[in-house]
Protein backbone atom coordinates (compact mmCIF):
# COMPACT_ATOMS: atom_id res chain seq x y z
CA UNK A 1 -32.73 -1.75 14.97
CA UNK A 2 -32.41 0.54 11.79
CA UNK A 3 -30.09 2.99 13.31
CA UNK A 4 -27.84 -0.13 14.75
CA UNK A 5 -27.26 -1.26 10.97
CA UNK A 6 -26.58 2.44 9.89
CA UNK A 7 -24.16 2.70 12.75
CA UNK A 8 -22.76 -0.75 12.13
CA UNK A 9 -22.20 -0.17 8.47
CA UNK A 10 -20.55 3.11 9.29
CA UNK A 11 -18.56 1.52 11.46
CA UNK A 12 -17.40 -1.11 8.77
CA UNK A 13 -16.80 1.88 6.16
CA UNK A 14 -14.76 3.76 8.84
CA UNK A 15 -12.52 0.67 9.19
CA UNK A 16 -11.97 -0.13 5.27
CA UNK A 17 -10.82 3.98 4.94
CA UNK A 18 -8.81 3.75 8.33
CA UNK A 19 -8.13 0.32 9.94
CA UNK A 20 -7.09 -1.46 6.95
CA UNK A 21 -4.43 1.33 5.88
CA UNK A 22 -3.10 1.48 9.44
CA UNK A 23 -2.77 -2.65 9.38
CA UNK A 24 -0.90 -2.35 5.58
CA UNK A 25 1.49 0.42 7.47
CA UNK A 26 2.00 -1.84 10.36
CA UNK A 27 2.59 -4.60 7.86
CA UNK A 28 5.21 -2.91 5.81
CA UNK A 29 6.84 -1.34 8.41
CA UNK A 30 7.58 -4.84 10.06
CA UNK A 31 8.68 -6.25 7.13
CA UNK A 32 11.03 -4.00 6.85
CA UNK A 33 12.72 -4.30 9.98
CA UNK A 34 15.83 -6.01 11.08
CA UNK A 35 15.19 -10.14 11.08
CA UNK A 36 11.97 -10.17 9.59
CA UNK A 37 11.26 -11.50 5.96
CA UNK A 38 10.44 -8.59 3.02
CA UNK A 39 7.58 -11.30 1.94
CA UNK A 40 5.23 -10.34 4.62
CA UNK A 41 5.69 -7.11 3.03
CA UNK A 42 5.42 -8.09 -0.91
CA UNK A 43 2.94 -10.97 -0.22
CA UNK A 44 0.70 -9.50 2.64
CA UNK A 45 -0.16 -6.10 1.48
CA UNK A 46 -1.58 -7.37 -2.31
CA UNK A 47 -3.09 -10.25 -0.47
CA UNK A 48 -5.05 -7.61 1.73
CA UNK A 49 -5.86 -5.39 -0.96
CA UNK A 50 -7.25 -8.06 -3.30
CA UNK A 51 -9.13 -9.62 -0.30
CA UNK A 52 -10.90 -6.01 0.38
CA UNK A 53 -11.53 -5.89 -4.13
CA UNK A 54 -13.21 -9.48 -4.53
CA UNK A 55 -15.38 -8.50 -1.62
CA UNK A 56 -16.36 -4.98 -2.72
CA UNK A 57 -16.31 -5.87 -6.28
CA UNK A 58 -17.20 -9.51 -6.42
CA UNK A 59 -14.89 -9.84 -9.71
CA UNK A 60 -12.11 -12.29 -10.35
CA UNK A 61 -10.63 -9.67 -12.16
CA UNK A 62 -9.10 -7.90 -9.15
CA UNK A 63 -6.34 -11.13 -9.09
CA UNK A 64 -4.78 -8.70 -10.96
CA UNK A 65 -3.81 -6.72 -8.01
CA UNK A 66 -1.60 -9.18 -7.06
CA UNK A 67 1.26 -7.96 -9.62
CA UNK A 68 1.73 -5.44 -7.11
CA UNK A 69 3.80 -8.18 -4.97
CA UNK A 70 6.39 -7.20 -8.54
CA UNK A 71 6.37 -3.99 -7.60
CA UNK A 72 6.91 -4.44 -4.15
CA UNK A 73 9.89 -6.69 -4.98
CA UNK A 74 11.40 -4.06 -7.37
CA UNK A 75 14.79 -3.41 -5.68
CA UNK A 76 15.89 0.22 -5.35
CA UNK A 77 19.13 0.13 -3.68
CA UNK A 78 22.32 1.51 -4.95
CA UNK A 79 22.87 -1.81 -7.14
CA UNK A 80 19.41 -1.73 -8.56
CA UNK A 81 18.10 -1.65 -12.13
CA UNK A 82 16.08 1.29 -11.42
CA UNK A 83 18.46 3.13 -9.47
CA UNK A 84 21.09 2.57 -12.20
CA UNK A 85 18.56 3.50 -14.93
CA UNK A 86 17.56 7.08 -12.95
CA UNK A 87 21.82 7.59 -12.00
CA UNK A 88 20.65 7.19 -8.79
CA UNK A 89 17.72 10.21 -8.35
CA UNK A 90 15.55 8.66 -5.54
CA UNK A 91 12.51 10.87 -6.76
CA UNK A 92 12.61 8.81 -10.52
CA UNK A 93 13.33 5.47 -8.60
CA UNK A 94 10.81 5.38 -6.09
CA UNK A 95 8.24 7.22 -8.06
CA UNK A 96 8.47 5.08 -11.08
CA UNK A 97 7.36 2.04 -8.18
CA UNK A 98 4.75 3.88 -7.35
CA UNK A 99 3.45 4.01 -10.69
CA UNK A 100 4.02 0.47 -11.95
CA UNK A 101 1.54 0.15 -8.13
CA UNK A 102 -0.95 2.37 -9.19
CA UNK A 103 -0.69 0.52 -12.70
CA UNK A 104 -1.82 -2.69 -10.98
CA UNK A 105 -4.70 -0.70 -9.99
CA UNK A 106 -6.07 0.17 -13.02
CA UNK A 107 -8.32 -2.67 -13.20
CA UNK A 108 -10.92 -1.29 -10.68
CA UNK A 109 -11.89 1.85 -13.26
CA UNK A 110 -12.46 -0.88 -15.61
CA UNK A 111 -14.49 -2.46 -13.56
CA UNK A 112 -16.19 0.34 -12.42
CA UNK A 113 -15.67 3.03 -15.29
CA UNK A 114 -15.02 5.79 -12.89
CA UNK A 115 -11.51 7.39 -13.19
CA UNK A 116 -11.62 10.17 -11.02
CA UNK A 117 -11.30 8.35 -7.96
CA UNK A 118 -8.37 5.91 -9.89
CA UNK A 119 -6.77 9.15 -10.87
CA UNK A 120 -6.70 10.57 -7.26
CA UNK A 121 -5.81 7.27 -5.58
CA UNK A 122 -3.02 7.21 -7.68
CA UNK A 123 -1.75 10.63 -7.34
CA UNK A 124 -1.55 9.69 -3.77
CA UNK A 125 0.52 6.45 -4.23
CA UNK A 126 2.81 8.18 -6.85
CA UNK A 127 3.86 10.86 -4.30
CA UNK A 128 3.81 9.04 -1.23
CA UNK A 129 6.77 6.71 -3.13
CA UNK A 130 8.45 9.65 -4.85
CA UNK A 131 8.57 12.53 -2.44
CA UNK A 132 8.29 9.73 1.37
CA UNK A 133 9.54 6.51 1.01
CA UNK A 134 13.37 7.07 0.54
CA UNK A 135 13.42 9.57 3.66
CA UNK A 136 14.76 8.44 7.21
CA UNK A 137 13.27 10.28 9.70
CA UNK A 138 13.51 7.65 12.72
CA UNK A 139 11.77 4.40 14.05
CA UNK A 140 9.89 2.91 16.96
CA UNK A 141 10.65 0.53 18.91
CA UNK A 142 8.27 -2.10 19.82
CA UNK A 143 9.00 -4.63 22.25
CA UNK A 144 7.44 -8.27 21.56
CA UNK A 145 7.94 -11.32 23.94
CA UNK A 146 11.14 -10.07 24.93
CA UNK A 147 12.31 -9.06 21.73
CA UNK A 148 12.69 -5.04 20.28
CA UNK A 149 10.83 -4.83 16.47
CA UNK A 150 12.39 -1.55 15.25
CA UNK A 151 9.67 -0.04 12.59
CA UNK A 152 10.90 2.74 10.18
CA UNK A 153 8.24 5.59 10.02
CA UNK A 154 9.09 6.39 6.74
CA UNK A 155 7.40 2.75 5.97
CA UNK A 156 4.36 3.43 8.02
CA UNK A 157 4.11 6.94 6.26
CA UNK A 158 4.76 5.37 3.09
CA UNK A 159 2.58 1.79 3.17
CA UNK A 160 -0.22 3.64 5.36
CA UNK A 161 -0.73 6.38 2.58
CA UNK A 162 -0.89 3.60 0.02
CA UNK A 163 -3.16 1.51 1.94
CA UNK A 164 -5.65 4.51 2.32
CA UNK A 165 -5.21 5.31 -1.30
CA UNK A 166 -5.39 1.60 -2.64
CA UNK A 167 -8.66 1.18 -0.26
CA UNK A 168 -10.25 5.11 -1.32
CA UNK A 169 -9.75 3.09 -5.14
CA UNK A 170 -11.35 0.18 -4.09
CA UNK A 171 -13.94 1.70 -2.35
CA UNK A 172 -14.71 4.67 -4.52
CA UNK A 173 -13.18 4.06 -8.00
């Protein structure tokens, strides 16, 4: 019975570090596709990662990861603050979202008062924006009830690395 809880509980920490990034890639990718609404995207992925905070945490403090739905709403396109602040250099753009996200998770070192794993997590979200997200490299094509779901790579690259990163805070930070 003793090894079926250790294997169980691995199990469950092996899904946090893996399943729950791959379902935040999933999740921005399709929100991001042709006919389907960006809120999934700005709404859903904060949801999930506050969700996976109150649990591990058990603080109401970790609301605060919701102001990453601001982030995520940020626009970056060629008539964007950002993009007209940074004369259109996608590394400054993008990167400076990924910061403002990794800002959002600065209350779980707080919490916690360990900053390595903040300052790691973050490193890994500021990249993943500034050197990933603005690249094309291709989609799939997933067919649903008849209908084709095109998903960008670039956004499961992008929200998959942030989802691991966001959970390694959670979980380690």
């Amino acid at each position: 019975m003793e090894k079926l809880k250790k294997w169980i509980g691995k199990l469950t920490e092996a899904f946090k570090l893996t399943g729950i990034p791959f379902l935040i890639g999933i999740l921005g990718a399709f929100a991001g596709s042709e006919g389907t609404s960006l809120l999934w995207r700005r709404c859903g992925i904060p949801l999930i990662f506050t969700v996976c905070a109150l649990i591990e945490l058990k603080s109401l403090w970790v609301i605060f990861l919701m102001t990453i739905w601001g982030w995520l709403s940020l626009g970056y396109g060629e008539d964007s603050f950002l993009r007209k602040l940074y004369k259109g250099n996608n590394y400054l753009t993008r990167g400076t979202i990924g910061i403002l996200i990794s800002l959002s998770f600065l209350v779980i070192p707080v919490i916690r008062s360990n900053w390595i794993f903040y300052f790691l997590g973050s490193l890994g979200i500021i990249l993943v924006y500034a050197l990933n997200s603005w690249r094309g490299y291709g989609q799939f094509i997933l067919k649903w009830k008849g209908k084709n779901i095109y998903l960008l790579k670039v956004d499961m690259v992008t929200y998959g690395v942030l989802g691991m990163c966001g959970m390694f805070i959670i979980l380690k930070g």
